[in-house]
Protein backbone atom coordinates (compact mmCIF):
# COMPACT_ATOMS: atom_id res chain seq x y z
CA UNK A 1 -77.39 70.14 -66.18
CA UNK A 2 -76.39 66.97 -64.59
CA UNK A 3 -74.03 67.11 -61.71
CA UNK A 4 -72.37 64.12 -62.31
CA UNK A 5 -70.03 62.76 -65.07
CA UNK A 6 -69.40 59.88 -66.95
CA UNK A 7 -66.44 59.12 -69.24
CA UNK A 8 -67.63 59.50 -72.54
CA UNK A 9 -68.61 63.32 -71.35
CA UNK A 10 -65.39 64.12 -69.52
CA UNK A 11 -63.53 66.69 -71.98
CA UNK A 12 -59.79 67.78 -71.78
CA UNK A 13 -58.07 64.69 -69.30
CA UNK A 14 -55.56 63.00 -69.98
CA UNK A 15 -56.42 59.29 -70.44
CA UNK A 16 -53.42 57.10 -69.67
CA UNK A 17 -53.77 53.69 -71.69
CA UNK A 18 -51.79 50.98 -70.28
CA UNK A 19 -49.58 49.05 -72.52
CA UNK A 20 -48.06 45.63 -73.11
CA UNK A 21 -44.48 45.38 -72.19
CA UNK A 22 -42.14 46.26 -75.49
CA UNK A 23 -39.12 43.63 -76.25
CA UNK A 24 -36.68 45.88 -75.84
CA UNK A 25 -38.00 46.20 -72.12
CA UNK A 26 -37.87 42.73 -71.35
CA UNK A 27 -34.13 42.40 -73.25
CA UNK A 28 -33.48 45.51 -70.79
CA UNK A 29 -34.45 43.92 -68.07
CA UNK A 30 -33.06 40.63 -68.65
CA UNK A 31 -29.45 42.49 -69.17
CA UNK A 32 -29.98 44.08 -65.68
CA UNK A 33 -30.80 40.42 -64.28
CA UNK A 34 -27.93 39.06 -65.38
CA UNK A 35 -25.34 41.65 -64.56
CA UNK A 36 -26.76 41.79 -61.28
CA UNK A 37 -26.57 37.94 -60.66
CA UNK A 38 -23.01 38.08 -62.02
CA UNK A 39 -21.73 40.63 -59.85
CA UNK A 40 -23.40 38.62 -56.81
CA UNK A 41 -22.05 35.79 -58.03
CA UNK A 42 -18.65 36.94 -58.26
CA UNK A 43 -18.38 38.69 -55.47
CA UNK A 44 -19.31 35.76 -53.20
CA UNK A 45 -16.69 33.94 -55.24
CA UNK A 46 -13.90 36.36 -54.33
CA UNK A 47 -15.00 36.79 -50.35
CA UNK A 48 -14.93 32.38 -50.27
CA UNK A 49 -11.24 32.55 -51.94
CA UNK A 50 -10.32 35.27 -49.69
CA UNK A 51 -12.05 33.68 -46.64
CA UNK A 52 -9.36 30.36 -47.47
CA UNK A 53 -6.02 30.03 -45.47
CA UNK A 54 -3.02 29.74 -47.68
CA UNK A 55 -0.96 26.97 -46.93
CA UNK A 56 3.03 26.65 -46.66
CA UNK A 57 5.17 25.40 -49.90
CA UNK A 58 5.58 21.98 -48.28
CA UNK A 59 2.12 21.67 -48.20
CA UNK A 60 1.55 21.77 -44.38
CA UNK A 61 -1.14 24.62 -43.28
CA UNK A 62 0.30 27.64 -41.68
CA UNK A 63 -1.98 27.11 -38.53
CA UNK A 64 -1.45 23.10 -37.76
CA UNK A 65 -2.44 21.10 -35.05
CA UNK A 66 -0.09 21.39 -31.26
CA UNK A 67 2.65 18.59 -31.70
CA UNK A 68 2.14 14.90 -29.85
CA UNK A 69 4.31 15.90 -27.30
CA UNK A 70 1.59 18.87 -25.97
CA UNK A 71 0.15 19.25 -22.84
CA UNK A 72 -1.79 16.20 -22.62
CA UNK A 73 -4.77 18.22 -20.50
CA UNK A 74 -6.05 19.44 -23.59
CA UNK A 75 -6.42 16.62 -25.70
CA UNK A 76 -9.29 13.73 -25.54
CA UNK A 77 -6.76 11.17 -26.12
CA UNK A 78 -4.90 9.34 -23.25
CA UNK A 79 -1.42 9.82 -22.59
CA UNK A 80 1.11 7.09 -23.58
CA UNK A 81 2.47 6.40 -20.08
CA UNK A 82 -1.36 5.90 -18.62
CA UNK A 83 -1.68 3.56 -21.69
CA UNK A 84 1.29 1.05 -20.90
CA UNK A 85 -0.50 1.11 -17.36
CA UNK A 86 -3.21 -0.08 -18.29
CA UNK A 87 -1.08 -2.60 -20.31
CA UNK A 88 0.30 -3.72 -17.36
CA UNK A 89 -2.84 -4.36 -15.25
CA UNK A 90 -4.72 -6.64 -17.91
């Protein structure tokens, strides 16, 4: 008796065929696609509408700019007084 076995002499396994995807797998998965890229979708969409200041009724934002009249340390721009110096000297 041979010690080895081939498969046309193996008896009693269970042979597992593989088999071409049905359509009702692919529709399946397609549905699970989609509601997955809608709830990314929409989520994203409600943390960018959340993620947006609201602005006042006259249409100003609620966090504006400091007023002209600031310290003029912090800003870039010159102040009017050193302008009308330089005014004077050209």
């Amino acid at each position: 008796m041979p010690t080895t076995t081939t498969p046309e002499r193996v008896e009693g396994t269970n042979v597992v065929m593989l088999q071409a995807p049905t359509l009702q797998w692919a529709l399946k998965r397609t549905l699970l696609g989609l509601v997955i890229l809608f709830v990314t979708i929409a989520t994203a969409a409600t943390l960018l509408y959340a993620s947006i200041e609201p602005e006042q009724e006259s249409g100003a934002p609620l966090y504006s700019t400091p007023a002209a009249t600031a310290d003029p340390a912090y800003s870039g721009a010159p102040a009017p007084e050193q302008l009308m110096r330089s005014a004077r000297h050209i």
